[in-house]
PDB file of N, CA and C in Angstrom:
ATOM      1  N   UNK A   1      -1.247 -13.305   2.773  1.00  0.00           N
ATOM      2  CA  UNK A   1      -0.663 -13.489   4.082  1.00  0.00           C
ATOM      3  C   UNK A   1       0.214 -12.289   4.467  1.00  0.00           C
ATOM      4  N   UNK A   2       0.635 -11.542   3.390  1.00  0.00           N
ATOM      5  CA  UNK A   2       1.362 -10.586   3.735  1.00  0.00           C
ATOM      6  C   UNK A   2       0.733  -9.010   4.234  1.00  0.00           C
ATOM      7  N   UNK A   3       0.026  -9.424   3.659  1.00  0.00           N
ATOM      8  CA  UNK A   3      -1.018  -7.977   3.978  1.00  0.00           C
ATOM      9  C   UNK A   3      -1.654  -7.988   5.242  1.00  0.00           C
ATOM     10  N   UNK A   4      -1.075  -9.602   5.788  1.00  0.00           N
ATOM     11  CA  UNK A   4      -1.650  -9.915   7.065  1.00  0.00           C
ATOM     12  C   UNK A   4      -0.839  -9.206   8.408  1.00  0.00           C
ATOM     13  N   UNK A   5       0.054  -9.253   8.017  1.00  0.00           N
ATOM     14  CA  UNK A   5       1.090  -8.193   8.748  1.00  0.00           C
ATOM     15  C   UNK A   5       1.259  -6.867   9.486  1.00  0.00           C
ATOM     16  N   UNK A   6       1.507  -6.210  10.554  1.00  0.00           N
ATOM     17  CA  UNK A   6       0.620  -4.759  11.010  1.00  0.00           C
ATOM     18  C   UNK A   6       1.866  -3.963  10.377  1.00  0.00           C
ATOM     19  N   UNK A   7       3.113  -4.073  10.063  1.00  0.00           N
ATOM     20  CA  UNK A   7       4.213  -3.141   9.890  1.00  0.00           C
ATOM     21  C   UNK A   7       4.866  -3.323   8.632  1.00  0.00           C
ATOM     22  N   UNK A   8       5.136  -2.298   8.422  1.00  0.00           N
ATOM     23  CA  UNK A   8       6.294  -2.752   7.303  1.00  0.00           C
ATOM     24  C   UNK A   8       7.848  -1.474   7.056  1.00  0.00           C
ATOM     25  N   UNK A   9       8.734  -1.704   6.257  1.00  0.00           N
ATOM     26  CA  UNK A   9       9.711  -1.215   6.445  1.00  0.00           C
ATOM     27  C   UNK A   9       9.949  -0.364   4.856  1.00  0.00           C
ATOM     28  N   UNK A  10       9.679   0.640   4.989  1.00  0.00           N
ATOM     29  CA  UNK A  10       9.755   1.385   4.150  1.00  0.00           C
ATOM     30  C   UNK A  10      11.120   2.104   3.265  1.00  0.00           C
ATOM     31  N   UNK A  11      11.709   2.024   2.315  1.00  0.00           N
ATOM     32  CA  UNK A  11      13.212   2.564   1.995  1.00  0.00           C
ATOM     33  C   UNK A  11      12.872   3.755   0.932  1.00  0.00           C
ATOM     34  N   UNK A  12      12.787   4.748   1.297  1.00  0.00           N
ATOM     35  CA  UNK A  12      12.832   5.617   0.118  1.00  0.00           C
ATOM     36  C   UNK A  12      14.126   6.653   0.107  1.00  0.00           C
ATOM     37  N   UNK A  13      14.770   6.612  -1.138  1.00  0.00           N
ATOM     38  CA  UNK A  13      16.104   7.319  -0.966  1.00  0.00           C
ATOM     39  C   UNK A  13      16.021   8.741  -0.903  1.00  0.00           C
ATOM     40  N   UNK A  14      14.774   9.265  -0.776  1.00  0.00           N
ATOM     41  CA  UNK A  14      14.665  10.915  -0.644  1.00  0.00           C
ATOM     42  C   UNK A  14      14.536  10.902   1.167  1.00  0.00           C
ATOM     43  N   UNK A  15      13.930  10.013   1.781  1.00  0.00           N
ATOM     44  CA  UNK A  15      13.314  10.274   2.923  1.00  0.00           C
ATOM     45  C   UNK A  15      13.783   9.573   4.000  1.00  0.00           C
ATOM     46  N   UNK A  16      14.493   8.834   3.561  1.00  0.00           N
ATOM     47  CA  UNK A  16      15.442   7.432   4.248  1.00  0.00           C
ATOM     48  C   UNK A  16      14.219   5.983   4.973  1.00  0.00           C
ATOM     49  N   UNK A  17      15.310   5.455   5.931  1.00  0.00           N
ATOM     50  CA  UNK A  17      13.955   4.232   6.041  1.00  0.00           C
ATOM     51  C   UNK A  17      13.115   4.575   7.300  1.00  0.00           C
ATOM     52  N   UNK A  18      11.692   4.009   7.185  1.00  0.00           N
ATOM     53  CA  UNK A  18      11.041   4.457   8.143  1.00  0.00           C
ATOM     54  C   UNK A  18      10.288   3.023   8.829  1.00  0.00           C
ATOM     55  N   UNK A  19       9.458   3.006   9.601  1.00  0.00           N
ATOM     56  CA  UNK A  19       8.426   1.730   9.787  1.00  0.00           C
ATOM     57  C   UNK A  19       6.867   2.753  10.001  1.00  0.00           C
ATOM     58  N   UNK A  20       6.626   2.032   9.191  1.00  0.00           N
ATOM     59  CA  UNK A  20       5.279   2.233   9.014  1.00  0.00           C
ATOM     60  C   UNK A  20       3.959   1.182   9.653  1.00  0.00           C
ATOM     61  N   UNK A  21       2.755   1.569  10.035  1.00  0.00           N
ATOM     62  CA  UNK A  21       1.681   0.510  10.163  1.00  0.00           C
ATOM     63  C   UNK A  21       1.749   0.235   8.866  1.00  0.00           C
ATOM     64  N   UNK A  22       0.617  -0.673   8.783  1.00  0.00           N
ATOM     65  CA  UNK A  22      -0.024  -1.081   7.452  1.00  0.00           C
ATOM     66  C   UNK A  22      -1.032   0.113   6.796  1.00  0.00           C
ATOM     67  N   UNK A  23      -2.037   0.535   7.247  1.00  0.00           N
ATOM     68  CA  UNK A  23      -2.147   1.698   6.981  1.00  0.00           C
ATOM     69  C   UNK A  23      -1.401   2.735   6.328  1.00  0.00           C
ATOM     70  N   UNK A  24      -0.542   3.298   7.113  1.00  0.00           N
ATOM     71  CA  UNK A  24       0.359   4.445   6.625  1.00  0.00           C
ATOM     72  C   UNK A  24       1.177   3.789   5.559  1.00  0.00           C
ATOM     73  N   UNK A  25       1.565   2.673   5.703  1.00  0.00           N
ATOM     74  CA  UNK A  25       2.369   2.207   4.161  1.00  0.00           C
ATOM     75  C   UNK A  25       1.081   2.401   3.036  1.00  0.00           C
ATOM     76  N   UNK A  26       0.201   1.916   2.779  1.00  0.00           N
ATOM     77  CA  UNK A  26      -1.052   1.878   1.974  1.00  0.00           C
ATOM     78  C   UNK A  26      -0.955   3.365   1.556  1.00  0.00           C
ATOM     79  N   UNK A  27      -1.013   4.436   2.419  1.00  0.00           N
ATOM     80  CA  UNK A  27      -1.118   6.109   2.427  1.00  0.00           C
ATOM     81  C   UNK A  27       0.280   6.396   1.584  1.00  0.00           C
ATOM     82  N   UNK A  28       1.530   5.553   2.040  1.00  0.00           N
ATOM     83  CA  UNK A  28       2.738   6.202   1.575  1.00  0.00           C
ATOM     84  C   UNK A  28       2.630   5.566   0.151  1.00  0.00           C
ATOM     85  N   UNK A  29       2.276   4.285  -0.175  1.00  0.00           N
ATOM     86  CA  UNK A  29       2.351   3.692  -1.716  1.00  0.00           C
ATOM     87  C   UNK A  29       1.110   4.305  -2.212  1.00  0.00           C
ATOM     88  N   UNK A  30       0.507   5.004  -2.060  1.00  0.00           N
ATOM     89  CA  UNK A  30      -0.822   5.479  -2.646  1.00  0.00           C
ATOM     90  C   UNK A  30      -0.132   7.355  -3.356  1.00  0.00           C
ATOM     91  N   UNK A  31       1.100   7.744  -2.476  1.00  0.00           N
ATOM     92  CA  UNK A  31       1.392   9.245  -2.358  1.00  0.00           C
ATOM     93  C   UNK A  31       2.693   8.666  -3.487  1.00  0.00           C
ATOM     94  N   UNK A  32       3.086   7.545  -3.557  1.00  0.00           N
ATOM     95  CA  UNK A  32       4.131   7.638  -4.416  1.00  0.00           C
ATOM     96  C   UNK A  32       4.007   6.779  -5.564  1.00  0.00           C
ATOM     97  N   UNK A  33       2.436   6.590  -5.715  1.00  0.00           N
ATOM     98  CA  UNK A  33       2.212   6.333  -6.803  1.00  0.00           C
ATOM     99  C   UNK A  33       1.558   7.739  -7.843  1.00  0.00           C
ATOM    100  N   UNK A  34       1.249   8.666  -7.206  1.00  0.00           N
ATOM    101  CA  UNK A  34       0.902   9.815  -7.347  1.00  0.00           C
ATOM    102  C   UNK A  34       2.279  10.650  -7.860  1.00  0.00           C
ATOM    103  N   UNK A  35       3.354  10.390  -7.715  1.00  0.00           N
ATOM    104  CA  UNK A  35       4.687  10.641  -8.319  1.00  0.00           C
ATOM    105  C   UNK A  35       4.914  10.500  -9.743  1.00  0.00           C
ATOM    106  N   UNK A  36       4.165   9.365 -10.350  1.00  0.00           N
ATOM    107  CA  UNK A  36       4.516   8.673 -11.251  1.00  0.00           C
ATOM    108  C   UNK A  36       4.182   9.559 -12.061  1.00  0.00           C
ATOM    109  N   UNK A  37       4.773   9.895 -13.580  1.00  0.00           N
ATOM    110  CA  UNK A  37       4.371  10.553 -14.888  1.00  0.00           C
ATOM    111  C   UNK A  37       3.548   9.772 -15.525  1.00  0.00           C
ATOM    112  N   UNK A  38       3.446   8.655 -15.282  1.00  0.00           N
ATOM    113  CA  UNK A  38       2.754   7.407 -15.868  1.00  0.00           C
ATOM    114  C   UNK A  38       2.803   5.942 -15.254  1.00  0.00           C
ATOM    115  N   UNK A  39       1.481   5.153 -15.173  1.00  0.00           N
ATOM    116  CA  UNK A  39       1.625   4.083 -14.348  1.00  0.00           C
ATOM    117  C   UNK A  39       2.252   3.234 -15.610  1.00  0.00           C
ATOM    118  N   UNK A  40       2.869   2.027 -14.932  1.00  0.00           N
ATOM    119  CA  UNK A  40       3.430   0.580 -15.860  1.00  0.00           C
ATOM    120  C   UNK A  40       1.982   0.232 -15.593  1.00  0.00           C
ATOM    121  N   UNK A  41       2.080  -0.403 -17.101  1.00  0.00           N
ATOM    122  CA  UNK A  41       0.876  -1.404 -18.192  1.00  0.00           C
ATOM    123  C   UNK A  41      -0.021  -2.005 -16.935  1.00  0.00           C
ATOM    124  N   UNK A  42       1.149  -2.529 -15.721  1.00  0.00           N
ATOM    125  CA  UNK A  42       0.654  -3.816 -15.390  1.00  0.00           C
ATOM    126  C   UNK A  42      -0.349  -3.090 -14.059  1.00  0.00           C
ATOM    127  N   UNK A  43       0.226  -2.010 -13.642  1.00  0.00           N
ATOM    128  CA  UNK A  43      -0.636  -1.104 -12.181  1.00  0.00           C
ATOM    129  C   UNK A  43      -1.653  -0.417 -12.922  1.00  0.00           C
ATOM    130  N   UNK A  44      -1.413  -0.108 -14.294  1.00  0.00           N
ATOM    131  CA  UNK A  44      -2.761   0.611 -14.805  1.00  0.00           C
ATOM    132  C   UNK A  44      -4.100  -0.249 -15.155  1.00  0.00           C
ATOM    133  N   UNK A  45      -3.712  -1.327 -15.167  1.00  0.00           N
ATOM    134  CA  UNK A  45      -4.916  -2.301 -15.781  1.00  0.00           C
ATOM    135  C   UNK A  45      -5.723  -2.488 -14.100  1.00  0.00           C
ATOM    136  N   UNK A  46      -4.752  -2.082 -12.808  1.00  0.00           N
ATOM    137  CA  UNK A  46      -5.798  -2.834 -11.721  1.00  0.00           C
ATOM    138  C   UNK A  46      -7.344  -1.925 -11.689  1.00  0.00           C
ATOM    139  N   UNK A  47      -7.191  -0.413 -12.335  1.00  0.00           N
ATOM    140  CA  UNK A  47      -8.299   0.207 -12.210  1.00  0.00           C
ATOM    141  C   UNK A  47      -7.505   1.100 -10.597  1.00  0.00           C
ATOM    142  N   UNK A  48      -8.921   1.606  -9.772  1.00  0.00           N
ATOM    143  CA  UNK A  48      -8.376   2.413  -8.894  1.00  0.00           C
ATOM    144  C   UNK A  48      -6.936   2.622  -7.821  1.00  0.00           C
ATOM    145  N   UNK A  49      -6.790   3.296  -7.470  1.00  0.00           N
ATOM    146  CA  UNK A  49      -5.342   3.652  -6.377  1.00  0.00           C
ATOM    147  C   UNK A  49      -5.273   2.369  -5.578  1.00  0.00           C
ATOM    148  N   UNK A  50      -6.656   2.392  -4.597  1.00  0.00           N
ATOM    149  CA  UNK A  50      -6.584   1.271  -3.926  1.00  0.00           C
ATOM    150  C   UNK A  50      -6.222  -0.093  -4.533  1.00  0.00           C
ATOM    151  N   UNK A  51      -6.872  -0.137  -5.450  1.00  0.00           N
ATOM    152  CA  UNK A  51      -6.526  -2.021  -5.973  1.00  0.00           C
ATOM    153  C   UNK A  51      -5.170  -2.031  -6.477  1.00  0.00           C
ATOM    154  N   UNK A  52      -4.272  -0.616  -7.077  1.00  0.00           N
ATOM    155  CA  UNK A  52      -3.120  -0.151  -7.248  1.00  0.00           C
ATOM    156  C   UNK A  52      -2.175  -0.966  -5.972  1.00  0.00           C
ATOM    157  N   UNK A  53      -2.877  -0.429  -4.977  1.00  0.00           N
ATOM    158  CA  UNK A  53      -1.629  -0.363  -3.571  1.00  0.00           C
ATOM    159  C   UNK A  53      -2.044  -1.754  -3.043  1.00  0.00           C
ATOM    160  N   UNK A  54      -3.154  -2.453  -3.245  1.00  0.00           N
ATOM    161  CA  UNK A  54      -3.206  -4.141  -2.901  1.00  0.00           C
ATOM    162  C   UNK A  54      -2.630  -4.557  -3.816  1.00  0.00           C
ATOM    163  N   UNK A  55      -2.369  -4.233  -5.316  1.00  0.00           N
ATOM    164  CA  UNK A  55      -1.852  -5.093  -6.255  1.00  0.00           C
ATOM    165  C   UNK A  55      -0.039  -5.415  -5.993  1.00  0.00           C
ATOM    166  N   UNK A  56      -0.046  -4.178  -6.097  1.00  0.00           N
ATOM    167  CA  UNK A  56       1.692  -3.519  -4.832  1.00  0.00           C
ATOM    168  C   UNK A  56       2.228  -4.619  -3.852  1.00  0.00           C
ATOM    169  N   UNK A  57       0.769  -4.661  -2.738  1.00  0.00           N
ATOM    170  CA  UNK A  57       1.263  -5.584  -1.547  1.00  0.00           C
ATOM    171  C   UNK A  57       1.584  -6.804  -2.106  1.00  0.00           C
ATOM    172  N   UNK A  58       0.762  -7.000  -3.034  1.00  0.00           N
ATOM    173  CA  UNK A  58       1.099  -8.503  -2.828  1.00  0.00           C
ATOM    174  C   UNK A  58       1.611  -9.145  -3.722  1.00  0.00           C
ATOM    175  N   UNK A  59       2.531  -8.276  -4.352  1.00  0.00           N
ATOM    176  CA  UNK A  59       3.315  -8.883  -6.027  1.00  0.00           C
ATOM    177  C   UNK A  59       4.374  -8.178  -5.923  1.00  0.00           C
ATOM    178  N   UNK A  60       4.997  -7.402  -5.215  1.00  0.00           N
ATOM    179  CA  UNK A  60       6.267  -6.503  -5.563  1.00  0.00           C
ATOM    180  C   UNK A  60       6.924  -6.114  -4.138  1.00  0.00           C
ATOM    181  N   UNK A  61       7.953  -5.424  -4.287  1.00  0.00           N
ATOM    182  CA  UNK A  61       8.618  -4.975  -3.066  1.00  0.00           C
ATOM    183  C   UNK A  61       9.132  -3.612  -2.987  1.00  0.00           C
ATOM    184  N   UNK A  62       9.155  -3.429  -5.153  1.00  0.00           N
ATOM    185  CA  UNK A  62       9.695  -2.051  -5.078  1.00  0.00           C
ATOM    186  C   UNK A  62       9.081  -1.225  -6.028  1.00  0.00           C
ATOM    187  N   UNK A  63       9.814   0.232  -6.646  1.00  0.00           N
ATOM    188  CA  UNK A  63       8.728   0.477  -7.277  1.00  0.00           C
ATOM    189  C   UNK A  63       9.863   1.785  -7.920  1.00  0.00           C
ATOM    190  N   UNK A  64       9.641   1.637  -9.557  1.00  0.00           N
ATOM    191  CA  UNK A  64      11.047   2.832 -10.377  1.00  0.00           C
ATOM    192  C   UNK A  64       9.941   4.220 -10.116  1.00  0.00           C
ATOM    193  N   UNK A  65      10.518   4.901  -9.651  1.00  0.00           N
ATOM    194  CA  UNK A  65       9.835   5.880  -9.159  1.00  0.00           C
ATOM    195  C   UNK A  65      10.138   7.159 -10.943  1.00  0.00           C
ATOM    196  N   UNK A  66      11.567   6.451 -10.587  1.00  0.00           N
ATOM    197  CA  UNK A  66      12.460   7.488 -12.486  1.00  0.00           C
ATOM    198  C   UNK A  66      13.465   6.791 -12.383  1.00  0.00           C
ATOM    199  N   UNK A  67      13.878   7.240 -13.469  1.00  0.00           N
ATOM    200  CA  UNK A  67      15.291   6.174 -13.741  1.00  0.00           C
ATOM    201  C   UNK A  67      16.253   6.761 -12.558  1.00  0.00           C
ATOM    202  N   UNK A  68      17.110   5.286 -11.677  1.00  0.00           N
ATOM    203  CA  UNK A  68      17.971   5.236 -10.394  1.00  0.00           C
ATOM    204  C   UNK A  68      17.078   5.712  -8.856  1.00  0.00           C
ATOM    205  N   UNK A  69      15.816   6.012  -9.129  1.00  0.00           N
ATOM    206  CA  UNK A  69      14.947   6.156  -7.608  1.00  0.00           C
ATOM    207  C   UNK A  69      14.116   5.036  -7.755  1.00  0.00           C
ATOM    208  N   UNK A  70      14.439   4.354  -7.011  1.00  0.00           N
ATOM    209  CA  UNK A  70      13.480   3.625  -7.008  1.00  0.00           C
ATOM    210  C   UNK A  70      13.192   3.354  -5.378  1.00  0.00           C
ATOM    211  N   UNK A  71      11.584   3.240  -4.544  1.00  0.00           N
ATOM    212  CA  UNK A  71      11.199   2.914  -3.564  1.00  0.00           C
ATOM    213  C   UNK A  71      10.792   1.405  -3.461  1.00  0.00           C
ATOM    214  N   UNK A  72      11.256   1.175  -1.418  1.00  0.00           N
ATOM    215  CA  UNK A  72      11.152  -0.367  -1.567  1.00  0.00           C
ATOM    216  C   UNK A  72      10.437  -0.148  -0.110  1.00  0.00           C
ATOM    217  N   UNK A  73       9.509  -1.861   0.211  1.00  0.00           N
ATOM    218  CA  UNK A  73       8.639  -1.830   1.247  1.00  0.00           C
ATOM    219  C   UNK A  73       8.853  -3.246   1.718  1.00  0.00           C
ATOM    220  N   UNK A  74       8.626  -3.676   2.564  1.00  0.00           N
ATOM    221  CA  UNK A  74       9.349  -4.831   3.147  1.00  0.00           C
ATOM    222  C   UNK A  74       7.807  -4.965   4.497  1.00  0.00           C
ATOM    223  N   UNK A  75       7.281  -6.416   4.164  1.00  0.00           N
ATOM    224  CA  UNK A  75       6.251  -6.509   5.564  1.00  0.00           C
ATOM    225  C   UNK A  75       7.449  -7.064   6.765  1.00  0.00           C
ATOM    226  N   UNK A  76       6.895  -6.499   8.074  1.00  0.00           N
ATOM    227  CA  UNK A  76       8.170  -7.094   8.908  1.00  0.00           C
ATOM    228  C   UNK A  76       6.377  -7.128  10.519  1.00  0.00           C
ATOM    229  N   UNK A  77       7.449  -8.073  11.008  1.00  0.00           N
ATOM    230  CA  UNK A  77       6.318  -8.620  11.908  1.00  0.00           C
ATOM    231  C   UNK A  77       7.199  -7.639  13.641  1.00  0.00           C
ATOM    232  N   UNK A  78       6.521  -7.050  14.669  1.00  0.00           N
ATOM    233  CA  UNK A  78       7.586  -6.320  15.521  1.00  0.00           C
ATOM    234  C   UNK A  78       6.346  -7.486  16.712  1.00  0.00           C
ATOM    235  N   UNK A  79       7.864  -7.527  17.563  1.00  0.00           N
ATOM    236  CA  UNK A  79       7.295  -8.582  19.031  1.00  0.00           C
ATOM    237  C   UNK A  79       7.241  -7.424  20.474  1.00  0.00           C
ATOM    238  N   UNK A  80       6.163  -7.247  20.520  1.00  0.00           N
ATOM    239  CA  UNK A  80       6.134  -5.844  21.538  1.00  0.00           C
ATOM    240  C   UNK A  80       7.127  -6.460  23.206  1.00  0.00           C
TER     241      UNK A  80
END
C-alpha cells in the first residue's frame, strides 16, 4: 500500500530534505545503495538493486549509510 503512494520525503544529512516522486525516490535509494562498502545480510539475499529498493519500500524507513549517516524516506500523500 505504500508503494501505492506518488511522493515521498526524503532526509539525507549530506543533501538535506527533499520530496521526491516515487520514481526519483526508487533512483535516489538505488544511488545510495551504491554508497554502501557492503550490503546488510538481509538487502543482499533480495538478489538485484531493484528488488533491493522494493525490499527498502516496504520494510524500512532508513538506511546506516556508515556509522552516524544514516538516510531516511517517508511515503507522504500531497492534495494538489
Amino acid at each position: 500500500m505504500i508503494r501505492a503512494l506518488d511522493h515521498y520525503v526524503v532526509l539525507d544529512p549530506t543533501a538535506g530534505e527533499q520530496i521526491l516522486s516515487a520514481e526519483d525516490t526508487r533512483s535516489w535509494l538505488a544511488a545510495q545503495l551504491q554508497r554502501l562498502e557492503a550490503l546488510p545480510a538481509d538487502l543482499a539475499s533480495q538478489g538485484s538493486t531493484n528488488e533491493q529498493v522494493d525490499w527498502l519500500l516496504d520494510t524500512a524507513c532508513a538506511l546506516e549509510l556508515e556509522p552516524g549517516l544514516t538516510v531516511q524516506w517517508f511515503a507522504v500523500r500531497l492534495e494538489p
